[in-house]
Protein backbone atom coordinates (compact mmCIF):
# COMPACT_ATOMS: atom_id res chain seq x y z
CA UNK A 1 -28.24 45.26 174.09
CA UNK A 2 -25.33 44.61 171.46
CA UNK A 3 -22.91 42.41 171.33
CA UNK A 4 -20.19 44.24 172.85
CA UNK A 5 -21.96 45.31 175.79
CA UNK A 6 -23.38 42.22 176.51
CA UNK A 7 -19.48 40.98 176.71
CA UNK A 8 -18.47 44.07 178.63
CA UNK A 9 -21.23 43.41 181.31
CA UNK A 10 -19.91 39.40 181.01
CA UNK A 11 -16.47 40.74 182.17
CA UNK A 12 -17.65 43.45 184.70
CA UNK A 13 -19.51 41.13 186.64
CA UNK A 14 -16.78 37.89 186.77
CA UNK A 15 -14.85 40.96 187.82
CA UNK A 16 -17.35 42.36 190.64
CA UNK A 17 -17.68 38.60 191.95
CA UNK A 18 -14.19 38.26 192.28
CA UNK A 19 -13.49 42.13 194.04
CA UNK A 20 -16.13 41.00 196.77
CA UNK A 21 -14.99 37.44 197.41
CA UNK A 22 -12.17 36.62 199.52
CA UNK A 23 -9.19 36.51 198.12
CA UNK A 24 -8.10 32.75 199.51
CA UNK A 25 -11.50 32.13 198.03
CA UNK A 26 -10.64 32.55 194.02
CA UNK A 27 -8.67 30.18 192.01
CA UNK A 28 -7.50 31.48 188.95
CA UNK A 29 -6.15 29.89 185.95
CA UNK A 30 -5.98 30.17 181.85
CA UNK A 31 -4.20 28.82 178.59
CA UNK A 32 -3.09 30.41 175.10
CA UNK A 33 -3.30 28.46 172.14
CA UNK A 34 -1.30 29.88 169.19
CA UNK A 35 -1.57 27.98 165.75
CA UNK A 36 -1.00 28.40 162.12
CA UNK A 37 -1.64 26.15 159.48
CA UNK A 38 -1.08 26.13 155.53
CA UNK A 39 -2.42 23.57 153.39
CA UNK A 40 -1.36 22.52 149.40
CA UNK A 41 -4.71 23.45 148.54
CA UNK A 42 -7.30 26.33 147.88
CA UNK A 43 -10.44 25.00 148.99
CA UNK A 44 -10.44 26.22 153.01
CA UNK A 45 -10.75 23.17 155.68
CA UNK A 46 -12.87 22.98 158.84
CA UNK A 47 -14.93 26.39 157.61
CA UNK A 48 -12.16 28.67 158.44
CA UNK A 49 -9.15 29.59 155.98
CA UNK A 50 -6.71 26.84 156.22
CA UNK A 51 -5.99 26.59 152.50
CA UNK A 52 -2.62 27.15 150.38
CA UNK A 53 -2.30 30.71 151.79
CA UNK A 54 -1.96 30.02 154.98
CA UNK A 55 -3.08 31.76 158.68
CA UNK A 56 -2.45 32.24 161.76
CA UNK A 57 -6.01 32.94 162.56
CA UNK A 58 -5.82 30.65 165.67
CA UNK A 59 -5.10 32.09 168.53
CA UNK A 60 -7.14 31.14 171.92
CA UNK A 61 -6.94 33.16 175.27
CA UNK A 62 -8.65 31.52 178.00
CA UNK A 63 -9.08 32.85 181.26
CA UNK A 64 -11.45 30.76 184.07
CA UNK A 65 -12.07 31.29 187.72
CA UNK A 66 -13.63 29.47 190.47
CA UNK A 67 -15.10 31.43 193.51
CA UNK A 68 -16.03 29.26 196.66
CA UNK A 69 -19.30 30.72 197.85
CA UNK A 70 -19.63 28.55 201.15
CA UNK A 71 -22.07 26.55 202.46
CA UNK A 72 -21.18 23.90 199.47
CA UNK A 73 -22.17 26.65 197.27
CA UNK A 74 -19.40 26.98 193.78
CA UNK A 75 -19.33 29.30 190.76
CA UNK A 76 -16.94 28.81 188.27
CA UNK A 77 -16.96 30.98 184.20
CA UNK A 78 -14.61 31.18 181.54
CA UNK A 79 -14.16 33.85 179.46
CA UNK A 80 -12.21 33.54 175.73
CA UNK A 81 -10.62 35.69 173.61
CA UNK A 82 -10.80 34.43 169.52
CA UNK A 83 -11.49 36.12 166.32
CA UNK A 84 -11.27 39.65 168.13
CA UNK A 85 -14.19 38.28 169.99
CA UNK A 86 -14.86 37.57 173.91
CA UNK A 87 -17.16 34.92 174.60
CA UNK A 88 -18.47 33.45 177.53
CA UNK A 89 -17.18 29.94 177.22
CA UNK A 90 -19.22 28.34 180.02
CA UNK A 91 -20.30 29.76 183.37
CA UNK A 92 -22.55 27.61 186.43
CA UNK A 93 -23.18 27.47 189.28
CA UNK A 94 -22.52 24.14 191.46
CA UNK A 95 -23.96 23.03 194.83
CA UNK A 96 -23.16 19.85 196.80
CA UNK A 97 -25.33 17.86 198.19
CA UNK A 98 -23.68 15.15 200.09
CA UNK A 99 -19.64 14.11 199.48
CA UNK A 100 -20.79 11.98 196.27
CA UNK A 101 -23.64 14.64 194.67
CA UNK A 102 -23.86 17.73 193.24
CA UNK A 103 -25.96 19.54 191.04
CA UNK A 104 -25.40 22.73 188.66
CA UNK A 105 -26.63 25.19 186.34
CA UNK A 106 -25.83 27.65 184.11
CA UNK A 107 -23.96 27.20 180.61
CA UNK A 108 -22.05 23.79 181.00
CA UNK A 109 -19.43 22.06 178.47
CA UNK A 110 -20.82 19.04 177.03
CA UNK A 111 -19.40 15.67 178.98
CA UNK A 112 -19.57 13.23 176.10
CA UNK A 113 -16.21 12.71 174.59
CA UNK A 114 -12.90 12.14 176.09
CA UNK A 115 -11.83 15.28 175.86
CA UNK A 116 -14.92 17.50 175.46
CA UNK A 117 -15.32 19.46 178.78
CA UNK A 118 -11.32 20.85 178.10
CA UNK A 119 -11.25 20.68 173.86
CA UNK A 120 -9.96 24.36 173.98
CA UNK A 121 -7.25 23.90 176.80
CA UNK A 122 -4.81 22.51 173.71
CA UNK A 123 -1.52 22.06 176.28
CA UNK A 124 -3.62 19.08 178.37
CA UNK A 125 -3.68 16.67 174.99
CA UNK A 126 -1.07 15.44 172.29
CA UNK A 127 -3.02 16.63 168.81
CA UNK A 128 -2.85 20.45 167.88
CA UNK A 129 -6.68 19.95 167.22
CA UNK A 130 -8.22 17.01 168.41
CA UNK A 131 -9.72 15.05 165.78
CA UNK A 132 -12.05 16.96 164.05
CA UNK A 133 -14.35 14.04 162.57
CA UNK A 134 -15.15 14.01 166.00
CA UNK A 135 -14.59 17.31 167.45
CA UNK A 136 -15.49 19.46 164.74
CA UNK A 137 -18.63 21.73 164.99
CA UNK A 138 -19.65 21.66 161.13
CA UNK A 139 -23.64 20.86 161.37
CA UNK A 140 -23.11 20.14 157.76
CA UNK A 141 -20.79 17.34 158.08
CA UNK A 142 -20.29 14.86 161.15
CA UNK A 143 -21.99 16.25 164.59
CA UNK A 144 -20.13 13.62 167.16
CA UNK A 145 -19.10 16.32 170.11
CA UNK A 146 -21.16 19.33 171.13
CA UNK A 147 -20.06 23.05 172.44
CA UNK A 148 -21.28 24.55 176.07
CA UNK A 149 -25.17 23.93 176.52
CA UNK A 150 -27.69 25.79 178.83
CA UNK A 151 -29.04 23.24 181.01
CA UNK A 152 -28.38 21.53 184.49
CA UNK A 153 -26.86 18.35 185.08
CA UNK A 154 -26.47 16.22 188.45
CA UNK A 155 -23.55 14.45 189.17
CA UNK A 156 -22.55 11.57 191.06
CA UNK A 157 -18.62 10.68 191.38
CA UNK A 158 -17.38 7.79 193.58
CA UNK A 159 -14.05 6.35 194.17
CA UNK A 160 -13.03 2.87 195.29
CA UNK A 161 -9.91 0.88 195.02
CA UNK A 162 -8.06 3.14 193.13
CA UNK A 163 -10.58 3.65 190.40
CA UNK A 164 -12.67 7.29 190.12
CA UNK A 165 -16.14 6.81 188.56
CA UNK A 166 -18.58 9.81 187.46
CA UNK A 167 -22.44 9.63 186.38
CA UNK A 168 -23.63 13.01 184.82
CA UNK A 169 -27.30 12.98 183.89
CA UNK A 170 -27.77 16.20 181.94
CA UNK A 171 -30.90 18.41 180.20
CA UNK A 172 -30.74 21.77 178.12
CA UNK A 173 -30.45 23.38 175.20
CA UNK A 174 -27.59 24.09 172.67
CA UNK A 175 -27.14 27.09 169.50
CA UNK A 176 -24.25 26.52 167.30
CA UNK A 177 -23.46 28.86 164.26
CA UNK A 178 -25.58 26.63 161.67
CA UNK A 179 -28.07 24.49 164.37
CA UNK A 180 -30.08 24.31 167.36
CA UNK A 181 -30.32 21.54 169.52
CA UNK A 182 -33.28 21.92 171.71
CA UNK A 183 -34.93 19.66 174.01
CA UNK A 184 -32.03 17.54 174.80
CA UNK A 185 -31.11 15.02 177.30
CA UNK A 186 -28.09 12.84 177.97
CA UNK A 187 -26.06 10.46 180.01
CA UNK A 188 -22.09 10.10 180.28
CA UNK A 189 -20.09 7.43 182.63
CA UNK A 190 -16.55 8.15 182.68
CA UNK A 191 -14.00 5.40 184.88
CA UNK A 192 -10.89 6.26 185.19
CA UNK A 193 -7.52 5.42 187.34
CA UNK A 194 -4.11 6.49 187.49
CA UNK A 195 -3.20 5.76 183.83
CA UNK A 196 -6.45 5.07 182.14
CA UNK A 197 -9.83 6.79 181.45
CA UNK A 198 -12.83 5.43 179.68
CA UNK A 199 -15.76 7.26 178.80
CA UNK A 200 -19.57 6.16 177.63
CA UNK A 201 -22.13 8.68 176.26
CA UNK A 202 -25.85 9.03 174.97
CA UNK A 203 -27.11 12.30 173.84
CA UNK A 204 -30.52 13.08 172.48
CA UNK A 205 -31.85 16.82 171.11
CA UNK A 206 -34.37 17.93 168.69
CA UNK A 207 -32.46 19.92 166.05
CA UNK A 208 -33.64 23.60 164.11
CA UNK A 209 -31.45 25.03 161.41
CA UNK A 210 -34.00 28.28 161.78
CA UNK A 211 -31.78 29.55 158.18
CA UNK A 212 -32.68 26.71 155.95
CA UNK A 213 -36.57 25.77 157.36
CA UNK A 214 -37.12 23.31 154.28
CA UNK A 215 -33.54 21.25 155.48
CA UNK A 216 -34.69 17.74 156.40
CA UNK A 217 -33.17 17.62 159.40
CA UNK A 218 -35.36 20.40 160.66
CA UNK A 219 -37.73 19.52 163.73
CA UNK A 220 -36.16 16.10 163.65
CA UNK A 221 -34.68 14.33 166.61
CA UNK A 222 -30.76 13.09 166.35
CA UNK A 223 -28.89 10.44 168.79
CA UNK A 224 -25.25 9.97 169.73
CA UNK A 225 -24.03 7.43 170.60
CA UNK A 226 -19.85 7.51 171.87
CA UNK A 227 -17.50 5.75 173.51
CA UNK A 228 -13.85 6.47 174.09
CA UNK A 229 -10.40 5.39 175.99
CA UNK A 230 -7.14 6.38 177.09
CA UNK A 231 -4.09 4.86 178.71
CA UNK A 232 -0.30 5.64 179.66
CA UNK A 233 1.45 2.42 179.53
CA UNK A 234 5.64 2.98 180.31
CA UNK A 235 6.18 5.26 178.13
CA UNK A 236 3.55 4.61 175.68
CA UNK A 237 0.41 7.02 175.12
CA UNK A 238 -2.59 6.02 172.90
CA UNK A 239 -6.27 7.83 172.69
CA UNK A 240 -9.12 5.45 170.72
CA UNK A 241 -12.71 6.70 170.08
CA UNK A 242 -15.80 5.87 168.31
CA UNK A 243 -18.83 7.55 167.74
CA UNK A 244 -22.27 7.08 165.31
CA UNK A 245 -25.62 9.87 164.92
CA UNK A 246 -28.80 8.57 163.86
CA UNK A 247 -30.94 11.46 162.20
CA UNK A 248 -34.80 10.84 163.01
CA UNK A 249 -36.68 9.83 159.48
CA UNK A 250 -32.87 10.97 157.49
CA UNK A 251 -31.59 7.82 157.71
CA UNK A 252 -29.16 9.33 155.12
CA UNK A 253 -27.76 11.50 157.74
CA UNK A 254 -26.59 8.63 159.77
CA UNK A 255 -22.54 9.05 160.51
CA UNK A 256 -19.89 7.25 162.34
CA UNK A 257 -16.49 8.27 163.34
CA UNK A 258 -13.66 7.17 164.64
CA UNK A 259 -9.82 7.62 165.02
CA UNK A 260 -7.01 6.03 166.78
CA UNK A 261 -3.62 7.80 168.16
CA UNK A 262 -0.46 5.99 169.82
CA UNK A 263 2.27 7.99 170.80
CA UNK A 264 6.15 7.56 172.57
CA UNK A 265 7.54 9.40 175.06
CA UNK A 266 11.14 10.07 174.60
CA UNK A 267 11.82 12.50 177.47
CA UNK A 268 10.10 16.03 176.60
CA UNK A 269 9.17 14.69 173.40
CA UNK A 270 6.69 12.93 172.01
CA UNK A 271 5.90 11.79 168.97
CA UNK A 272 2.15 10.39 167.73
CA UNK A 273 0.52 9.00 165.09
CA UNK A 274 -3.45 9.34 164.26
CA UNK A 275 -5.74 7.95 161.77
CA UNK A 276 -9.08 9.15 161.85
CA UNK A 277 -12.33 8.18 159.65
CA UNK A 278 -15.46 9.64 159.02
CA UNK A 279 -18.49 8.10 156.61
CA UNK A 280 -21.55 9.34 155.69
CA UNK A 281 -24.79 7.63 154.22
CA UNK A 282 -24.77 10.69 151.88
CA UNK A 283 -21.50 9.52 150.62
CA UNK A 284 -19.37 12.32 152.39
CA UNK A 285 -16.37 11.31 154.56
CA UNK A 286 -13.03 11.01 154.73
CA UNK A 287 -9.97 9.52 155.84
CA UNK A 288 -6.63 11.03 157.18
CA UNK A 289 -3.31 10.36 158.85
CA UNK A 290 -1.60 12.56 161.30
CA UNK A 291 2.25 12.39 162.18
CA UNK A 292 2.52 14.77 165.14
CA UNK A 293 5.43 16.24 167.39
CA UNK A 294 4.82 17.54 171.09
CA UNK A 295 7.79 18.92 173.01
CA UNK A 296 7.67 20.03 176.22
CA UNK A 297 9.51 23.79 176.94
CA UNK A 298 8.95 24.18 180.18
CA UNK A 299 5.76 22.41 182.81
CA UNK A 300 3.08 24.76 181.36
CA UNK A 301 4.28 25.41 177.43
CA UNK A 302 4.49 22.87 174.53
CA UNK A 303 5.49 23.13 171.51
CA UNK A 304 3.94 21.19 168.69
CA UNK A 305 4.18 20.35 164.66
CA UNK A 306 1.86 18.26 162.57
CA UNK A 307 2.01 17.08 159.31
CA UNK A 308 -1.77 15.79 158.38
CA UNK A 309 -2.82 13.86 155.05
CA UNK A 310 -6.67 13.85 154.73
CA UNK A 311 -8.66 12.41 151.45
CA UNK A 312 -12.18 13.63 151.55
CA UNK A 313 -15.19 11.64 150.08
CA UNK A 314 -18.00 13.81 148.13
CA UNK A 315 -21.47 13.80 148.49
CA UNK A 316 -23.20 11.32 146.57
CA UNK A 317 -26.28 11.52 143.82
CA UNK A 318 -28.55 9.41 146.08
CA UNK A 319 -27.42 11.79 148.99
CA UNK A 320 -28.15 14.80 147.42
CA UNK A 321 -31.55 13.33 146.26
CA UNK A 322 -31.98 12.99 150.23
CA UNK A 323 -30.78 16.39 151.58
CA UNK A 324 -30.28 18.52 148.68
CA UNK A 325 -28.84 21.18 150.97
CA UNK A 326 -25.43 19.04 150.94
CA UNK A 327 -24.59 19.86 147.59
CA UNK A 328 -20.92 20.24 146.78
CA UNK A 329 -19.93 19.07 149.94
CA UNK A 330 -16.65 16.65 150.77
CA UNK A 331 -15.76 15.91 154.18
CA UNK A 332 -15.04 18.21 156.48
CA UNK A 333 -14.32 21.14 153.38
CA UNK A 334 -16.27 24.15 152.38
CA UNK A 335 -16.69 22.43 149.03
CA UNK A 336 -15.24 19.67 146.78
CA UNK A 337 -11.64 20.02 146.49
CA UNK A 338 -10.04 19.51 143.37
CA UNK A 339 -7.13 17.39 144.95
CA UNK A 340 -7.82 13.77 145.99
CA UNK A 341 -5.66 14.53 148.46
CA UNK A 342 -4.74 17.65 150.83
CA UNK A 343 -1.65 18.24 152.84
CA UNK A 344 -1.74 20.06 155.48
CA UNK A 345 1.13 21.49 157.53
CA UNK A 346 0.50 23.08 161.44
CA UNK A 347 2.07 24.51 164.19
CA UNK A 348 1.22 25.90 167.58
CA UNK A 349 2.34 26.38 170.83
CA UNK A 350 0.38 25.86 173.82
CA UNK A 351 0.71 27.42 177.26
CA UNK A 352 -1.61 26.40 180.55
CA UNK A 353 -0.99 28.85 183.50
């Protein structure tokens, strides 16, 4: 079966689901994310082609649906549009067991960062990306947040005295562009109230980069380890998280992250301030500062600029000694940049509906 068929079967059947369901039953909703970015350099950032030519190669339709089944029975998908492409985003089925438990299955979002499980839904958080020493996908450079997994999970939520707790124990499988993770197994706790959220995470999976068998990552097992906040205060907004990988006998590999973003709300606006940090054993990494502006258009559309100043760190001779396949790297770029530093310049609106 190709690719396109396989989508076109994807859509038909969301579609079939929803024609012989209730109406009442379905609960629709979606977001569009539409960026473009242009940098002062030529070597392309985050694997894509934000250099000094510019693009406005990001643009994100999402589309997701719940259907209520009965008898405590739930299936919820999400289709999204990038690239030309249509992929199936996530897509499970849920079924309650008492008011507190549930268990699902099916492709899931990973639970292990603050804002993981909704990373694509850009309206619902101040950054135009979230920051991508965390968030970023590059199995080459700092793996702190993971994409949609096969798998189940069960969950366990409470609430008492105000404050909203959730336990997901999770198992499955994972295959990104560049790497497998297989045979995994994790654990988030996420508090939250009102204002405030907190979430704690452990994630385990044996990793296969099938392309590159001699990489020494390759049948090895990596650990992350994460924890993250955020809080509303008056009219203050600020986002903190941390995050470190241990590679199984590539000690080199080990990586920690972390950034920190305070914001003001002046009305519809609000403007933010980020500085994130990645380092490498292998000697890549880098630092960067974000100034940001979100205004809100209308209760479902913002509109945001960022002006981003990021100084990447180059792969080292003892870390290419280690894992050779690194070579030429610097932070989160295709290759070493002949700037010490990179500007980069983005804008995007974001609509939830």
């Amino acid at each position: 079966m190709t690719a396109n068929k396989a989508r076109i079967l994807i859509t038909l059947g969301i579609l079939a689901i929803a024609q012989n369901t209730r109406a009442a039953d379905i609960s629709w909703t979606g977001f569009l994310n539409a960026t473009g970015a242009v940098s002062n350099s030529a070597t392309p950032y985050l694997g894509s082609e934000i250099n000094e030519r510019g693009n406005f190669n990001e643009v994100v339709l999402g589309i997701n649906m719940a259907v209520d089944l009965g008898d405590d029975l739930q299936l919820a998908a999400q289709l999204e549009g990038m690239y030309g492409d249509v992929l199936l985003d996530w897509a499970f089925v849920s079924f309650r067991l008492n008011e507190a438990t549930s268990v699902a299955a099916g492709k899931l979002k990973y639970p292990g960062n603050l804002v993981s499980e909704y990373v694509d839904t850009g309206y619902l958080y101040p950054w135009i990306r979230p920051p991508q020493e965390i968030y970023g996908h590059d199995a080459l450079g700092g793996v702190m947040s993971l994409e949609a997994f096969n798998g189940a999970r069960i969950l366990y939520s409470g609430f008492k005295d105000n404050v909203e707790y959730d336990v997901q124990l999770y198992i499955g499988a994972i295959t990104e562009e560049a790497m497998s993770h297989d045979r995994m197994f994790g654990l988030s706790f996420m508090l939250s109230t009102a204002a405030s959220q907190l979430v704690l995470s452990f994630n385990r999976a044996n990793m296969l980069m099938t392309d590159i068998p001699t990489a020494p990552m390759n049948d090895k097992n990596m650990t992350i380890l994460s924890v993250g906040g955020t809080t509303e205060w008056r009219n203050f907004v600020a986002y903190a998280e941390y995050a470190s990988s241990g590679t199984q006998d590539v000690p080199s590999l080990d990586t920690t992250v972390w950034y920190t973003t305070l914001g003001y709300r002046f009305g519809k606006t609000t403007p933010h301030v980020t500085y994130s940090s990645m380092v490498q054993d292998t000697g890549i990494g880098q630092t960067s500062w974000t100034l940001g502006l979100r205004r809100e258009l209308t209760l479902s559309a913002a509109l945001k600029l960022e002006w981003q100043r990021i100084k990447p760190d180059a792969i080292t001779a003892s870390g290419i000694a280690a894992v050779p396949m690194l070579v030429g790297r610097a932070g989160l770029f295709g290759s070493i940049p002949t700037e010490s530093e990179i500007d980069m310049l983005s804008v995007s609106v974001n609509v939830f509906f």
